[in-house]
Protein backbone atom coordinates (compact mmCIF):
# COMPACT_ATOMS: atom_id res chain seq x y z
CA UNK A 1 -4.38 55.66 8.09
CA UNK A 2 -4.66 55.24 11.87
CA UNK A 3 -3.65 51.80 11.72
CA UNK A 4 -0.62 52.51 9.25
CA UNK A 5 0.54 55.14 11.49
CA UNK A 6 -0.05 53.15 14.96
CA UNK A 7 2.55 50.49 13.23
CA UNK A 8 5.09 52.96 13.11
CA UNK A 9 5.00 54.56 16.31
CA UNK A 10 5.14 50.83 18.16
CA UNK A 11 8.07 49.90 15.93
CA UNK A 12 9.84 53.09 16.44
CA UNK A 13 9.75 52.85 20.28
CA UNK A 14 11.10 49.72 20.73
CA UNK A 15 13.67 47.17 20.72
CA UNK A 16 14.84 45.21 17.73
CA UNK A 17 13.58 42.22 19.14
CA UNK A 18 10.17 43.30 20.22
CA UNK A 19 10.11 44.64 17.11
CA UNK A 20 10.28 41.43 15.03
CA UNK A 21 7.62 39.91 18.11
CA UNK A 22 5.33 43.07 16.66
CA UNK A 23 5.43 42.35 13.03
CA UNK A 24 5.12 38.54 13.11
CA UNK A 25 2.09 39.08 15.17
CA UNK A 26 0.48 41.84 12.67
CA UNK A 27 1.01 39.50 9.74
CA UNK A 28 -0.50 37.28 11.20
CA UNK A 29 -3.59 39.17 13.48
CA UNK A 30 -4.16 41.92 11.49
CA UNK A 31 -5.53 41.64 7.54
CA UNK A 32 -2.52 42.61 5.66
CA UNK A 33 -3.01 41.12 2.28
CA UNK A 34 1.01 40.29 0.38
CA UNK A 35 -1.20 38.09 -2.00
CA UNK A 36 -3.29 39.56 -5.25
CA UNK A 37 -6.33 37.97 -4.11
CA UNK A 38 -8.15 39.63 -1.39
CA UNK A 39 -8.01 35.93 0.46
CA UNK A 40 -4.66 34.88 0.13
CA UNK A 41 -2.74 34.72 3.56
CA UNK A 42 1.00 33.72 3.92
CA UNK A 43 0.84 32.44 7.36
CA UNK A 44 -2.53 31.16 9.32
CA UNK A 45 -2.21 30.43 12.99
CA UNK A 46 -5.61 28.18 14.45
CA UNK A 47 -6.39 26.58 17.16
CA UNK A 48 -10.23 24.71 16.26
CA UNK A 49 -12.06 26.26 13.33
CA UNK A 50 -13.02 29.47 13.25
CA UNK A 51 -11.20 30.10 16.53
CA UNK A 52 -7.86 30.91 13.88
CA UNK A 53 -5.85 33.79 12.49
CA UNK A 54 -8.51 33.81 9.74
CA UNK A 55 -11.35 33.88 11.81
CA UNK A 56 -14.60 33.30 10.09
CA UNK A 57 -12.82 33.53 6.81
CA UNK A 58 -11.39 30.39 7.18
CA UNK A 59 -13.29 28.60 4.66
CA UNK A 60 -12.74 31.53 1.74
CA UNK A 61 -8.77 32.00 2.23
CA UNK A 62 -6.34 30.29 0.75
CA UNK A 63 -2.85 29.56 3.09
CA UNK A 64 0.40 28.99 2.21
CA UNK A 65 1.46 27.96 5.58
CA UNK A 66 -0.95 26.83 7.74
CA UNK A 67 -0.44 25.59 11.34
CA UNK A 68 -3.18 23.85 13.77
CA UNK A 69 -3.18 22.86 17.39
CA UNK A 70 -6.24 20.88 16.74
CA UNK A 71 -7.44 21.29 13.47
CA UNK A 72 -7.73 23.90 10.32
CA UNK A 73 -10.22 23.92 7.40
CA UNK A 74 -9.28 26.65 4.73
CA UNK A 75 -10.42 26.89 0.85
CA UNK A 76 -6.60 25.97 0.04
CA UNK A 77 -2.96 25.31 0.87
CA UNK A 78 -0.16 26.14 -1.33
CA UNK A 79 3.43 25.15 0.82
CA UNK A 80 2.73 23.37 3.96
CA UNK A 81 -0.03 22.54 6.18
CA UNK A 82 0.37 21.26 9.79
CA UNK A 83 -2.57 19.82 12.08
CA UNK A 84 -2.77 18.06 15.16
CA UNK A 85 -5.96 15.69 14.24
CA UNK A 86 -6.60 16.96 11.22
CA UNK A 87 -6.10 19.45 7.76
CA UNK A 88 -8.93 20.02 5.62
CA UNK A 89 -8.68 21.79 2.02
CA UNK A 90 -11.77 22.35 0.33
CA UNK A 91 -11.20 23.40 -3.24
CA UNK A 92 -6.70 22.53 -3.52
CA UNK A 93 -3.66 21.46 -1.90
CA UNK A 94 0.08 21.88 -2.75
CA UNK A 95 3.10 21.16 -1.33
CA UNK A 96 2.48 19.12 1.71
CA UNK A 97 -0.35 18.35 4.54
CA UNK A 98 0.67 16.64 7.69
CA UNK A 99 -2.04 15.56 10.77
CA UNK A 100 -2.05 13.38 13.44
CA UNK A 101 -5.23 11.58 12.18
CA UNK A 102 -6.94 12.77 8.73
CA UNK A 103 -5.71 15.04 5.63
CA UNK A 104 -8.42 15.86 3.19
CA UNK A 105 -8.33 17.29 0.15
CA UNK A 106 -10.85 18.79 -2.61
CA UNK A 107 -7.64 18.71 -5.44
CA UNK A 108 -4.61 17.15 -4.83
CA UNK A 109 -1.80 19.70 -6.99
CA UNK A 110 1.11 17.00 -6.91
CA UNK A 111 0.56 17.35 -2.89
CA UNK A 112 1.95 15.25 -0.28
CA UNK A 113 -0.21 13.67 2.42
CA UNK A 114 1.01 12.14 6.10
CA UNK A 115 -1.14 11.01 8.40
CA UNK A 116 -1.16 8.71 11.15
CA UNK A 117 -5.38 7.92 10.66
CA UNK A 118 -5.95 8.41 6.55
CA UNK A 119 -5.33 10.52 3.55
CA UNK A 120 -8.34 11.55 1.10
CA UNK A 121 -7.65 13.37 -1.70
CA UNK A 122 -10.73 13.67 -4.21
CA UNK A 123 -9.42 14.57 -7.41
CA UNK A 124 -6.58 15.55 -8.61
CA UNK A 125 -3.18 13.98 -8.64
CA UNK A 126 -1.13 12.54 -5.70
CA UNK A 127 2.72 11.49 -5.68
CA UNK A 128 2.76 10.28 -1.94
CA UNK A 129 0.16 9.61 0.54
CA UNK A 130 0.96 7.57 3.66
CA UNK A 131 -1.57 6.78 6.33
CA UNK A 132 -1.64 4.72 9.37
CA UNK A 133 -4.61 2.78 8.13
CA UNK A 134 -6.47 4.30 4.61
CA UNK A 135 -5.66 6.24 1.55
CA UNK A 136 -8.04 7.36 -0.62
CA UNK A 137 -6.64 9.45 -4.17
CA UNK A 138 -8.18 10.20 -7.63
CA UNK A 139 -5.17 9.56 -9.41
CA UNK A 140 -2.07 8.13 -7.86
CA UNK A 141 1.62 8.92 -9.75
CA UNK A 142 3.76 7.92 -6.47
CA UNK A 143 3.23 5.72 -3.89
CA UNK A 144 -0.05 4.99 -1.79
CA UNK A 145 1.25 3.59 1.90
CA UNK A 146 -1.10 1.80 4.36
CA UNK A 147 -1.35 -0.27 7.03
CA UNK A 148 -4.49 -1.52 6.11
CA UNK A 149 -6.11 -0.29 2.76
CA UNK A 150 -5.32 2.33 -0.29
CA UNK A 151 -8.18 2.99 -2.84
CA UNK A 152 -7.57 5.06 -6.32
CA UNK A 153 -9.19 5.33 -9.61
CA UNK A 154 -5.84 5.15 -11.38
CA UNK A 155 -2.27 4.43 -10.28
CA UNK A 156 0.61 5.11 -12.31
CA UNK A 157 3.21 4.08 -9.32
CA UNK A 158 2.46 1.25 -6.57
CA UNK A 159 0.11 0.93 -3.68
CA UNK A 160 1.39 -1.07 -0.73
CA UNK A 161 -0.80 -2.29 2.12
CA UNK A 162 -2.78 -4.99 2.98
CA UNK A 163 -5.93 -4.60 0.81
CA UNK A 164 -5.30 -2.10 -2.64
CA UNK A 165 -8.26 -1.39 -4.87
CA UNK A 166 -7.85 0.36 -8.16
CA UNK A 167 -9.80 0.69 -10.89
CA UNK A 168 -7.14 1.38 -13.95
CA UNK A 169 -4.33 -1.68 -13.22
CA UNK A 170 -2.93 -1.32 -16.60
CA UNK A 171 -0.07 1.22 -15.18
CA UNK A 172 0.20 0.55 -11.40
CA UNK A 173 1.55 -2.07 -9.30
CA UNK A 174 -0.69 -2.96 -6.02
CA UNK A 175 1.73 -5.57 -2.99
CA UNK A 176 -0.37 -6.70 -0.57
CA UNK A 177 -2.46 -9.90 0.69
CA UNK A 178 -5.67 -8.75 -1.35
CA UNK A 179 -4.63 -7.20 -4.77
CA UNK A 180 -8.27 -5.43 -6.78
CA UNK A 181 -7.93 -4.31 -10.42
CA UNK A 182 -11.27 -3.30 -11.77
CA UNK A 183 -9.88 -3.53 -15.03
CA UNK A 184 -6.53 -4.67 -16.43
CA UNK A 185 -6.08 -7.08 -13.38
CA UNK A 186 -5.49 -10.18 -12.88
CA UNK A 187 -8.17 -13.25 -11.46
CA UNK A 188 -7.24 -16.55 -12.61
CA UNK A 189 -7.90 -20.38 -11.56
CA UNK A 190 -5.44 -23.06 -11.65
CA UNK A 191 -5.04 -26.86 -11.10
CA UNK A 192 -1.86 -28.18 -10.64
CA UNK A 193 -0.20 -30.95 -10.07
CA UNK A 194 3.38 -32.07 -8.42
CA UNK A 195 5.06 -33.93 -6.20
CA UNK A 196 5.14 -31.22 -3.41
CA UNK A 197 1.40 -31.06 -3.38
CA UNK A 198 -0.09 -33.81 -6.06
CA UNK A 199 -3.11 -31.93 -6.92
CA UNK A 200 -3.57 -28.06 -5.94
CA UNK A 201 -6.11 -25.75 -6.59
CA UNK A 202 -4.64 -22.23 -7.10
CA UNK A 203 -6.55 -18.39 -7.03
CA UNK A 204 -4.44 -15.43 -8.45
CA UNK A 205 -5.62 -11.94 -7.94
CA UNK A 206 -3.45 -8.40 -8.61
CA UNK A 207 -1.96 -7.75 -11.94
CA UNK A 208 0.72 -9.62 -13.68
CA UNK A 209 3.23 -7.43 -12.42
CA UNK A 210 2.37 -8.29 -8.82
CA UNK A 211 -0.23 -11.16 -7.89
CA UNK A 212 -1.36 -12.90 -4.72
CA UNK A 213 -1.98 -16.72 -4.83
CA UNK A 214 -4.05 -18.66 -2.61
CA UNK A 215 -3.91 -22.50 -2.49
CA UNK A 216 -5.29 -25.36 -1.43
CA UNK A 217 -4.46 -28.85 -1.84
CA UNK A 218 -4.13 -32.62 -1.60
CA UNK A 219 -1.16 -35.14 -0.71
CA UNK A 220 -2.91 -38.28 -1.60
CA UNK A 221 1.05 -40.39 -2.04
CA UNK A 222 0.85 -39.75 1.61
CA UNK A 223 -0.49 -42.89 3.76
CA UNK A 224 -2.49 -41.49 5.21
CA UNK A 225 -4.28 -38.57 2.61
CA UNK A 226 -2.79 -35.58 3.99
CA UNK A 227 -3.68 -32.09 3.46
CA UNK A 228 -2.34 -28.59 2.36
CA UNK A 229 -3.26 -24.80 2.70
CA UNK A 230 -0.30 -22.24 0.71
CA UNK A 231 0.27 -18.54 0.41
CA UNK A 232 2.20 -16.71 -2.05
CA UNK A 233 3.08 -14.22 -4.32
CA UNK A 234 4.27 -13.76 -8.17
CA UNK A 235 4.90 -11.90 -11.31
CA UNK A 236 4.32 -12.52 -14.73
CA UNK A 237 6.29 -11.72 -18.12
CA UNK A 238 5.14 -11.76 -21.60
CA UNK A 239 7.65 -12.52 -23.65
CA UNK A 240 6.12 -13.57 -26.69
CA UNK A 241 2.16 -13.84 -28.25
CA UNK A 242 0.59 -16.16 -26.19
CA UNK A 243 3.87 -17.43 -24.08
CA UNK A 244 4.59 -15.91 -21.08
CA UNK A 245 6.63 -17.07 -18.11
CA UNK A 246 5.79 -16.78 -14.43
CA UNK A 247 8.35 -16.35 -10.79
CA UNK A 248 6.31 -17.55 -8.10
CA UNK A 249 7.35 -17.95 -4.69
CA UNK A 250 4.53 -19.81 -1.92
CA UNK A 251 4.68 -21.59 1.27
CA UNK A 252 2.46 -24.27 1.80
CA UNK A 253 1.61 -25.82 5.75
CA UNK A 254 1.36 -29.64 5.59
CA UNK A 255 -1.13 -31.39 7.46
CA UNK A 256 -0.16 -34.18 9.64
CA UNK A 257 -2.08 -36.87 10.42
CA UNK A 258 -4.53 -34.66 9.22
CA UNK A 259 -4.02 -31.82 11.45
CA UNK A 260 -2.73 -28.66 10.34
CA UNK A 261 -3.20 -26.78 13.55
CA UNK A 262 -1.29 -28.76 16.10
CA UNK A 263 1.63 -26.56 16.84
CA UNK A 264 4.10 -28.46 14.75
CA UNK A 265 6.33 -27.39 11.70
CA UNK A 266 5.39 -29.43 8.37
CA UNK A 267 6.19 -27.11 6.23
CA UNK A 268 7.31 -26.07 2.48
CA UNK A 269 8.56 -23.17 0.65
CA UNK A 270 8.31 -23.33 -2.98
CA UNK A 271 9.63 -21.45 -5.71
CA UNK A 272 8.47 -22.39 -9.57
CA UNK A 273 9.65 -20.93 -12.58
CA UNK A 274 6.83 -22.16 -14.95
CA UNK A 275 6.23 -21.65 -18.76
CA UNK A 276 2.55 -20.87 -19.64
CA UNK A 277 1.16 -21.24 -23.43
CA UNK A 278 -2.64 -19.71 -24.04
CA UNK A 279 -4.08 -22.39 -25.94
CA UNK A 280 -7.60 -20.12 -26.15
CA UNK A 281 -8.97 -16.91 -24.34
CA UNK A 282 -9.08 -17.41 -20.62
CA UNK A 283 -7.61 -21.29 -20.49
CA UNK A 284 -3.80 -21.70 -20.45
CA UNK A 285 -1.43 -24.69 -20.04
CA UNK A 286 1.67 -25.05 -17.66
CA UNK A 287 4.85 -26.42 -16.88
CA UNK A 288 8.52 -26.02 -15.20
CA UNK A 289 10.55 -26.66 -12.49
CA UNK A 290 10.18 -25.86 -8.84
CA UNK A 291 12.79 -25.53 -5.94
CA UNK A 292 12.12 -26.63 -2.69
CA UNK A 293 12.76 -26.52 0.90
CA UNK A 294 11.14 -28.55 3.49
CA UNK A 295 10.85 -28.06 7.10
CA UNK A 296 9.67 -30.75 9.27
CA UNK A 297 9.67 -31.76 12.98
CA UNK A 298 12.43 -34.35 13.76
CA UNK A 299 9.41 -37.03 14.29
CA UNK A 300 7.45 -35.96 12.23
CA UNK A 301 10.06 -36.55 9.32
CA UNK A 302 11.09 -39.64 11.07
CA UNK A 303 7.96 -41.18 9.98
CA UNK A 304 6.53 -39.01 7.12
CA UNK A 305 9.06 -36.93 4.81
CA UNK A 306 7.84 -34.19 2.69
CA UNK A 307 9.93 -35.76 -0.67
CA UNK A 308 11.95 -38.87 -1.11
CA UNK A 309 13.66 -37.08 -3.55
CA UNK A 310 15.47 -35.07 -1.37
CA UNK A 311 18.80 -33.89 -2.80
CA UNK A 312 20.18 -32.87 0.63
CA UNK A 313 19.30 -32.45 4.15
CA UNK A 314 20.56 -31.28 7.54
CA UNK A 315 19.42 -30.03 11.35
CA UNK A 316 18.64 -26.27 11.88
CA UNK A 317 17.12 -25.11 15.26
CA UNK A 318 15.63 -28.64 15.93
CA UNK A 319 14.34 -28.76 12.78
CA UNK A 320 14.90 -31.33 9.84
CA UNK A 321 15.27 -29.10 6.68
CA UNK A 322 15.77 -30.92 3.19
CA UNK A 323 15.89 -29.43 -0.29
CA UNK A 324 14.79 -30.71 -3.75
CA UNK A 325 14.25 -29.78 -7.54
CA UNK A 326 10.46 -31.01 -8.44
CA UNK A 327 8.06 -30.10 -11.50
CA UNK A 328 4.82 -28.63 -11.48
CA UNK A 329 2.18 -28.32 -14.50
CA UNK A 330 -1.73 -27.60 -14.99
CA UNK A 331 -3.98 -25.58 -16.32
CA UNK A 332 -5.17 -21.97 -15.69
CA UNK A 333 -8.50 -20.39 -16.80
């Protein structure tokens, strides 16, 4: 009663302005419930936990907007929550949590996570999270954005950064250098052979809508052997039982006389359009035709050239660049 008719008086007796000043400040200061739940709070102003508009509550009320200088820790979030290192929600999140370093979350409810550290959302579902280096989600229906790695037990939507891990691939799509699907993914062996790089030996790893290959190889037509180390990337369609067809794009570094590492350009960039037949569970068969670009040193061609099959050639930036159609075939397993 006091404190009901203390509001008025102050209100009363002052300017619009200070007015509004008075009002925002006993939302936000003084326990005025708008919610149906006891510990339900529209607006939560903190600087560290539990120095906060919530006080020693923190961890029992649920915000709908929350704002941190340094950090906030509530049992929920349902609109937007703002934190200078970090945001932590223990039991749910909505709407969207944004910290300079770390979001975490006990239940993602379709929330969004930015941070500029790492995004962990427990359970739950999660339609973007983008971090500066990790992601962690339950279930991911969006996009999971790293610079370094994103880890989910089932994506429904694409993970990009340099190392994904999931452990349902059937539905998601994972691009970066080191592709995991615990199951539905994609870890295959090959052996090729071609005129680029005579024999090869190939490791795929991702799912067949996005793979990474690594290769490794041997130029024995060269006099002397020469040596190759490639890196690339590829996608798979099934098309019929047991046929499928693959687009495959890799660049490959050439040694010369045997040195890979010597500052100079001996390079190739491949793409191959192979048809694979499964002739039995985990061993398939291989063939089609490649396109191919060489890039080479103007001595180094001079006395070595990538293919003598070259269909046309010509000077770019000092270089000698040359293209070619070639074939490629092997075995996978």
């Amino acid at each position: 009663m006091f404190a009901a008719n203390f509001k008025h008086i102050i209100i009363m007796n002052t300017s619009k302005s200070v007015r509004w000043t008075i009002q925002i400040l006993l939302l936000i200061l003084v326990p005025i419930n708008i919610f149906a739940h006891e510990n339900e709070r529209f607006f939560q102003f903190g600087f560290i936990p539990p120095i906060s508009s919530n006080g020693m509550n923190s961890a029992k009320t649920i915000n709908a907007i929350s704002v941190n200088l340094i950090g906030g820790y509530s049992a929920g979030n349902k609109i937007f929550e703002l934190g200078g290192a970090w945001n932590a929600s223990r039991d749910y999140t909505k709407g969207i949590q944004i910290a300079g370093l770390l979001n975490y979350s006990g239940n993602s409810d379709n929330s969004v996570q930015i941070s500029g550290l790492g995004n962990i959302a427990t359970s739950g579902k999660s339609p973007l999270q983008i971090g500066g280096l990790f992601n962690v989600a339950d279930r991911v229906n969006g996009v999971q954005l790293s610079g370094l790695v994103n880890v989910a037990k089932k994506v429904k939507g694409v993970q990009i950064g340099l190392i994904n891990y999931m452990e349902d691939g059937e539905a998601g799509v994972s691009i970066g250098l080191i592709n995991v699907a615990k199951h539905g993914g994609k870890y295959e062996f090959e052996v090729s052979f071609s005129e680029v790089v005579n024999t090869m030996f190939s490791f795929r790893m991702g799912t067949d809508r996005f793979y990474t290959i690594f290769s490794g190889g041997i130029n024995y037509f060269f006099s002397p052997l020469e040596y190759a180390v490639g890196l690339g990337f590829g996608t798979s369609i099934d098309w019929k039982k047991s046929w499928s067809n693959q687009f495959e794009i890799q660049a490959f570094a050439i040694s010369h006389e045997k040195e890979i590492t010597n500052n100079s350009t001996n390079n190739i960039i491949q793409m191959r359009f192979p048809f694979c037949k499964e002739l039995g569970k985990h061993f398939k068969l291989f063939a089609g035709p490649t396109l191919n670009i060489g890039l080479q040193e103007a001595e180094i061609a001079e006395s070595a050239r990538l293919s003598q099959w070259a269909m046309w050639s010509s000077k770019w930036n000092g270089l000698d660049v040359s293209g070619w159609i070639g074939l490629s075939a092997g075995l996978r397993f």
